[in-house]
C-alpha atoms as a PDB file:
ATOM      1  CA  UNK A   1      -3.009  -0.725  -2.447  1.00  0.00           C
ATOM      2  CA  UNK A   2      -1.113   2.574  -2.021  1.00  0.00           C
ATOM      3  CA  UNK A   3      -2.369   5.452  -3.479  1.00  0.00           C
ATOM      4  CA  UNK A   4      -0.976   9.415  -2.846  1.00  0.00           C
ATOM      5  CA  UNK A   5      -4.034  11.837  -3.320  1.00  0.00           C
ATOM      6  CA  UNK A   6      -2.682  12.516  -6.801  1.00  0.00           C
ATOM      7  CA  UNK A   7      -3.257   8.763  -7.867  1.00  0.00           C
ATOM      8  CA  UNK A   8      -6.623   8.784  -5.488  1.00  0.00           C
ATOM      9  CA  UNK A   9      -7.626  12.096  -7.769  1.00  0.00           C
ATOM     10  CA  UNK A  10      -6.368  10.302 -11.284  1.00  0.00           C
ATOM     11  CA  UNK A  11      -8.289   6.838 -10.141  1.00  0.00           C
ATOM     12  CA  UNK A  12     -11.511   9.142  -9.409  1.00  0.00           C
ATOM     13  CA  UNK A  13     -11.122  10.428 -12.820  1.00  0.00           C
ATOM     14  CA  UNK A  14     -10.360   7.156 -14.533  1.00  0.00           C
ATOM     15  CA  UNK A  15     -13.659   6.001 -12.989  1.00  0.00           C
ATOM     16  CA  UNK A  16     -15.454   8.963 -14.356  1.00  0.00           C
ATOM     17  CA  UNK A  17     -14.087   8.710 -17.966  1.00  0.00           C
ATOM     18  CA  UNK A  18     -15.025   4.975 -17.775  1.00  0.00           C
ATOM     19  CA  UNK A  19     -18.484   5.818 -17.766  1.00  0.00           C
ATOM     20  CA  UNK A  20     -18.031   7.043 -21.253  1.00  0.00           C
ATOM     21  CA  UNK A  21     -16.127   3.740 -22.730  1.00  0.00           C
ATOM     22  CA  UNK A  22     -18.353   1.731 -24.657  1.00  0.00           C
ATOM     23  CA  UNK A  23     -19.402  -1.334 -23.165  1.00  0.00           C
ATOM     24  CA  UNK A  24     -17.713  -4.154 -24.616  1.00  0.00           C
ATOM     25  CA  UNK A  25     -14.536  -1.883 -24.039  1.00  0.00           C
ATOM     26  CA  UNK A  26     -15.112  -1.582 -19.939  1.00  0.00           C
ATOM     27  CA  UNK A  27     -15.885  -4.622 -19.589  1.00  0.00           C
ATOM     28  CA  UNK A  28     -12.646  -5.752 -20.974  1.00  0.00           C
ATOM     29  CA  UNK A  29     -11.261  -3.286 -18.963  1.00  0.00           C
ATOM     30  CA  UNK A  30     -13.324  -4.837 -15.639  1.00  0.00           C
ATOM     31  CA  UNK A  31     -12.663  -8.312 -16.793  1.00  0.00           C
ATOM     32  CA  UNK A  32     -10.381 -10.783 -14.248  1.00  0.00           C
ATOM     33  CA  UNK A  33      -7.106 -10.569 -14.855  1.00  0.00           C
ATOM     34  CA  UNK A  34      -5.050 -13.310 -15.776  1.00  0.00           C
ATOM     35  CA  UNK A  35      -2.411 -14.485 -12.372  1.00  0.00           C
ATOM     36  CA  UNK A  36       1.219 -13.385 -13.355  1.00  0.00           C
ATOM     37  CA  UNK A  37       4.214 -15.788 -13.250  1.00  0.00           C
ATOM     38  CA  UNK A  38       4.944 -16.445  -9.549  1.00  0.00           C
ATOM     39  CA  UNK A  39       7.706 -16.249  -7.225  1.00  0.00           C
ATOM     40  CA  UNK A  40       8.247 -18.541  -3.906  1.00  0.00           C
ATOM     41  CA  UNK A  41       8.383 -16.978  -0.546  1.00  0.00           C
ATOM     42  CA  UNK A  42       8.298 -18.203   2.969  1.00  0.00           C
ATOM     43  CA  UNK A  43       7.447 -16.197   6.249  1.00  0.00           C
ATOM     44  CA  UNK A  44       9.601 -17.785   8.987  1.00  0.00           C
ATOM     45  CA  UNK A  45       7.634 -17.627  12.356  1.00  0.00           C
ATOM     46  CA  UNK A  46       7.565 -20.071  15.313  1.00  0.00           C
ATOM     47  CA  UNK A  47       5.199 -22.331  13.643  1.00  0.00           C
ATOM     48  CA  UNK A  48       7.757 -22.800  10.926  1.00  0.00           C
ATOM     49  CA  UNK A  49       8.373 -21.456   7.670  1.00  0.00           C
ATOM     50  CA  UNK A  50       5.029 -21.100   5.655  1.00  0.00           C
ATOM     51  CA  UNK A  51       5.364 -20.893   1.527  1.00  0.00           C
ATOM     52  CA  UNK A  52       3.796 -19.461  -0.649  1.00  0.00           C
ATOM     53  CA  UNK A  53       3.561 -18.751  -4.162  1.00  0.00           C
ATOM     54  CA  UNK A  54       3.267 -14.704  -4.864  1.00  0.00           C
ATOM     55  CA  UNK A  55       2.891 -12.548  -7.569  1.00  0.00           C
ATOM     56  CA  UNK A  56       4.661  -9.622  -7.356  1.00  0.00           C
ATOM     57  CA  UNK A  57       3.504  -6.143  -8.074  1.00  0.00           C
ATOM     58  CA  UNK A  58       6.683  -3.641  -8.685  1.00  0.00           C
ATOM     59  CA  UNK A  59       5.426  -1.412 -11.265  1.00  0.00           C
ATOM     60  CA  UNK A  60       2.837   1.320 -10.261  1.00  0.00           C
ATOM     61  CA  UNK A  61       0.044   0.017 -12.730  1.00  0.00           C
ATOM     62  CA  UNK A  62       0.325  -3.592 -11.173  1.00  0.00           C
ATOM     63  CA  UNK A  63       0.299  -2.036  -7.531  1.00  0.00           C
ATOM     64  CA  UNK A  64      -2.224   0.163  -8.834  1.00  0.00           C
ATOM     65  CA  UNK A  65      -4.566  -2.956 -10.270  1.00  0.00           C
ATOM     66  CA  UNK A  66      -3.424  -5.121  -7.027  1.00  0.00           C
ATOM     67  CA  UNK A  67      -5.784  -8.307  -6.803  1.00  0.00           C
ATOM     68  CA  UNK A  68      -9.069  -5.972  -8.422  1.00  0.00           C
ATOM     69  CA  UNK A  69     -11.344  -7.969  -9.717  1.00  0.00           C
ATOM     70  CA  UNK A  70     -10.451 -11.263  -8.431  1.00  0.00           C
ATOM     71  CA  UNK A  71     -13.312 -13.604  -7.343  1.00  0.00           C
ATOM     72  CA  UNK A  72     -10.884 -15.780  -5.377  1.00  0.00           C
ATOM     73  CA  UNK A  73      -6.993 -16.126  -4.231  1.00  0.00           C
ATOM     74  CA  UNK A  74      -6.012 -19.927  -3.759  1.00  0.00           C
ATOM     75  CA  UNK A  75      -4.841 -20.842  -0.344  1.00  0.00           C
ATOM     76  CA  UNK A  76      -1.332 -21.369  -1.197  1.00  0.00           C
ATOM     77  CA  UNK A  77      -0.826 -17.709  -3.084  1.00  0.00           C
ATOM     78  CA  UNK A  78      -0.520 -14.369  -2.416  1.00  0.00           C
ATOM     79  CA  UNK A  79       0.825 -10.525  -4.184  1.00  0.00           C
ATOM     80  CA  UNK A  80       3.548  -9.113  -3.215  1.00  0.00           C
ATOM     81  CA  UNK A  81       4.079  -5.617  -3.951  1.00  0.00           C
ATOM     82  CA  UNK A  82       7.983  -4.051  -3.923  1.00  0.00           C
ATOM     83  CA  UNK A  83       8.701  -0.755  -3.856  1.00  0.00           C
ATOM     84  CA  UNK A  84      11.838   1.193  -5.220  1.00  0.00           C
ATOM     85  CA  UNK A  85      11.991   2.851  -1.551  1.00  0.00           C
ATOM     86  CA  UNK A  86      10.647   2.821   1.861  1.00  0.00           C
ATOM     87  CA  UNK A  87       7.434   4.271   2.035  1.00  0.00           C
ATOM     88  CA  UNK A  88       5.927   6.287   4.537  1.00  0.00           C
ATOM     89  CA  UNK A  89       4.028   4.809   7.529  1.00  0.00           C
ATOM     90  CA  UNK A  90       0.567   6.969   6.559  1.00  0.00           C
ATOM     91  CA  UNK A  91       0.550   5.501   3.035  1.00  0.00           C
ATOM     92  CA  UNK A  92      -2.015   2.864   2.937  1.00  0.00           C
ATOM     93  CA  UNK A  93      -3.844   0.125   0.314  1.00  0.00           C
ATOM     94  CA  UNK A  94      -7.230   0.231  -0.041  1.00  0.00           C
ATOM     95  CA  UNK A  95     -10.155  -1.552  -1.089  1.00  0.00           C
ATOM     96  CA  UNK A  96     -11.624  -0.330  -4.419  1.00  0.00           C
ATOM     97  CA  UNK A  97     -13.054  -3.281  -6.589  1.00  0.00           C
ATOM     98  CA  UNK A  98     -11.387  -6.103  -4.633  1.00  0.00           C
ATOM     99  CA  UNK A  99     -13.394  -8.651  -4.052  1.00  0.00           C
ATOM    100  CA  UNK A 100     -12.014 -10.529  -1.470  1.00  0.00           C
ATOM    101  CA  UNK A 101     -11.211 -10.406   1.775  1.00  0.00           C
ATOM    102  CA  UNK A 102      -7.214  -9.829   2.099  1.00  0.00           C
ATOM    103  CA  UNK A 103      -4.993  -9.884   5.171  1.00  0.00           C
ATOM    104  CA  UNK A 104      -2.293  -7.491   4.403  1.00  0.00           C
ATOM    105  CA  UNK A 105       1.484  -7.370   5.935  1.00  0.00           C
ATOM    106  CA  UNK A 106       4.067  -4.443   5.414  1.00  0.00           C
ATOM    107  CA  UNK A 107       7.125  -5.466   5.055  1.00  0.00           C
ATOM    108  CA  UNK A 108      10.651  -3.339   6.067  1.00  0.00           C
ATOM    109  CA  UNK A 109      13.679  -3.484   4.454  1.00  0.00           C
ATOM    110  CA  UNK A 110      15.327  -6.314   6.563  1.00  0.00           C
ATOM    111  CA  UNK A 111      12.735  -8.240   5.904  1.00  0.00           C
ATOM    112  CA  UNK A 112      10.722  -8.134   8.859  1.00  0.00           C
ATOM    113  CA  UNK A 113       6.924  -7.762   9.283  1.00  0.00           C
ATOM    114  CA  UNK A 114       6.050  -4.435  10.764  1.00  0.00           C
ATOM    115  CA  UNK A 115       2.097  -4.378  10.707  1.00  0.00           C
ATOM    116  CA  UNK A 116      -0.649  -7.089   9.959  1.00  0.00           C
ATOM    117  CA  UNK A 117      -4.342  -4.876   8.872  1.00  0.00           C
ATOM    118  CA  UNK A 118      -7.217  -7.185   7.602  1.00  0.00           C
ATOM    119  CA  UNK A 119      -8.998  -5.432   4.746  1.00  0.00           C
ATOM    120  CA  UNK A 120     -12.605  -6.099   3.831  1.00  0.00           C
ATOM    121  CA  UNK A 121     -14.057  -5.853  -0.090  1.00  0.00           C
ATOM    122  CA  UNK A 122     -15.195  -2.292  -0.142  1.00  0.00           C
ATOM    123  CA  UNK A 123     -18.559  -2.759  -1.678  1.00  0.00           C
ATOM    124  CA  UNK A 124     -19.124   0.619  -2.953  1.00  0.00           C
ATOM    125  CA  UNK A 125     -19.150   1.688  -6.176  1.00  0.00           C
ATOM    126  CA  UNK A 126     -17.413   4.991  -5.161  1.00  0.00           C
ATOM    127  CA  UNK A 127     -13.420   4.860  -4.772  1.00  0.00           C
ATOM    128  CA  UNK A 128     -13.878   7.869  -2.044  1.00  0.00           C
ATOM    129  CA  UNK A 129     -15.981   5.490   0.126  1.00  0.00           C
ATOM    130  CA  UNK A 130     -13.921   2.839   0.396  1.00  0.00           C
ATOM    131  CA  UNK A 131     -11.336   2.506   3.800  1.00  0.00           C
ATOM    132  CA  UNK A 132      -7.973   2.775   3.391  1.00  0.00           C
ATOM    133  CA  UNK A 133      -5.725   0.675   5.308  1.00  0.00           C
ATOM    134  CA  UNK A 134      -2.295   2.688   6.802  1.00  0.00           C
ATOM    135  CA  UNK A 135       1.047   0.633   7.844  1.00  0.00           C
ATOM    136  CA  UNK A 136       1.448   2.542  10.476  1.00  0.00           C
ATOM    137  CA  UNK A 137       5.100   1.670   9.694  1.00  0.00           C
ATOM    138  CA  UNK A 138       7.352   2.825   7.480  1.00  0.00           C
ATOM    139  CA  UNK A 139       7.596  -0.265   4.935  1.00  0.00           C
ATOM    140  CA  UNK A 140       9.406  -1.337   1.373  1.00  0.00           C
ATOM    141  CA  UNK A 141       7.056  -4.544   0.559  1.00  0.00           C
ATOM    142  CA  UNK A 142       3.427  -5.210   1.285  1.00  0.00           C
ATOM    143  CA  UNK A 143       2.302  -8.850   1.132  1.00  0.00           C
ATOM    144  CA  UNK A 144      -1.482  -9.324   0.609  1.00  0.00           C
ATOM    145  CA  UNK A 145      -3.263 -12.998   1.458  1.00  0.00           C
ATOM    146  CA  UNK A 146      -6.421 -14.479   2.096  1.00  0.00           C
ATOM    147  CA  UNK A 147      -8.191 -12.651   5.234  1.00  0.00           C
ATOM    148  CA  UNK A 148      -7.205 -15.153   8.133  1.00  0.00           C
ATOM    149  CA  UNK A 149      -4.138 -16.816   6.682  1.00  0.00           C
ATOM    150  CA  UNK A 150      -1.762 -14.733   9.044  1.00  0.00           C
ATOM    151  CA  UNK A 151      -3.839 -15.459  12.232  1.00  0.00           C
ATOM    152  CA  UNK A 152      -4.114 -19.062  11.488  1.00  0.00           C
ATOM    153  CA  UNK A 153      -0.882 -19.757  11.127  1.00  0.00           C
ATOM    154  CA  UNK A 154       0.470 -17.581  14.484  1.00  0.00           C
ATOM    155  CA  UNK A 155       2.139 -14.702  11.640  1.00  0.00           C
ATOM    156  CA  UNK A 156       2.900 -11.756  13.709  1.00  0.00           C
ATOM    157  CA  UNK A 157       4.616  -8.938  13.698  1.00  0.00           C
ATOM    158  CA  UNK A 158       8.504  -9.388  14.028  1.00  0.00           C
ATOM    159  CA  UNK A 159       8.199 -12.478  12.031  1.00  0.00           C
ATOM    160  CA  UNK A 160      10.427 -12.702   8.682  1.00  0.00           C
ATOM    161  CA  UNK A 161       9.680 -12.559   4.844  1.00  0.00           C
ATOM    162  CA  UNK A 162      12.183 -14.401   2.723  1.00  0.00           C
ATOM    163  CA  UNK A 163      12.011 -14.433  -1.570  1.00  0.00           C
ATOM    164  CA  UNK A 164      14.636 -16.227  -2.860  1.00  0.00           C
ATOM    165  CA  UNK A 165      14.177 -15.547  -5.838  1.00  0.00           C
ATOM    166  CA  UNK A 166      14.905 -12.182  -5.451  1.00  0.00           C
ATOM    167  CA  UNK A 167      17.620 -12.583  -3.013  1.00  0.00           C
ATOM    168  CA  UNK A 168      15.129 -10.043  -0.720  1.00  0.00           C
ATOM    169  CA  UNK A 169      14.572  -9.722   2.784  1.00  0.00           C
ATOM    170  CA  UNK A 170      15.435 -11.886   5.714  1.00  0.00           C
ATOM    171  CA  UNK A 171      16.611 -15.474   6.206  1.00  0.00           C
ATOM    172  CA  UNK A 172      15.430 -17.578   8.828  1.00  0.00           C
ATOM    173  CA  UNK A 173      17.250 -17.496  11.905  1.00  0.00           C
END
């Protein structure tokens, strides 16, 4: 997930304040979300358009919580996260609490994929020793699936991301 260093420094803090939240309260806090309503999407590539159902992320406390805490992503689904503008190429998801192993693509405006990272669970315990993962790409969506879906399916790079739904990003050509 993207973080700037101020939410890296307010997510370091969090952590440290959680320490002092009684127990039945953090683990409330810690416990596995609930999926959101999902949206279709399909990434158009020369294997032919592969769907899947996403959850989308567009506020900064659901890009912020991203898939934490998940213990497993069905094949068929994926998050999504939107953002109000492009971001920069150097800002990057990362790790913290996820679980799972998650293939990641960033997404431009016109829908295309710009960069494809594979992201390991980061199993510390400390949010300053877990990777972060740049675009390297300046990028308005970021579309997070199980590690391996892209490469199994021949997603690359250049390939499209249609939601129609949201009347976003490319169509197939």
């Amino acid at each position: 997930m993207t973080l700037t260093r101020r939410q890296l420094l307010k997510t370091a803090a969090g952590v440290s304040l959680a320490a002092c939240l009684p127990l039945p309260l953090l683990a409330a806090w810690a416990a596995e979300p609930a999926p959101a309503n999902t949206l279709p999407l399909a990434i158009h590539s020369e294997g032919g358009p592969h769907r899947l159902d996403v959850e989308v992320a567009e506020t900064a406390s659901q890009r912020q919580r991203g898939l934490m805490g998940r213990k497993n992503l069905p094949e068929a689904r994926g998050m999504l996260f939107r953002f109000e503008s492009e971001q920069p190429a150097g800002n990057a998801f990362w790790m913290y609490r996820t679980l799972i192993p998650l293939d990641i693509a960033y997404i431009d405006g016109e829908g295309r994929i710009v960069a494809i990272n594979t992201m390991p669970p980061c199993e510390s315990d400390a949010p300053q020793e877990c990777p972060s993962y740049p675009a390297g790409a300046a990028y308005h969506a970021a579309l997070e699936v199980n590690a391996g879906y892209f490469a199994e399916r021949g997603i690359q790079v250049g390939d499209c991301v249609s939601v129609p739904a949201l009347a976003g990003f490319c169509r197939s050509e």
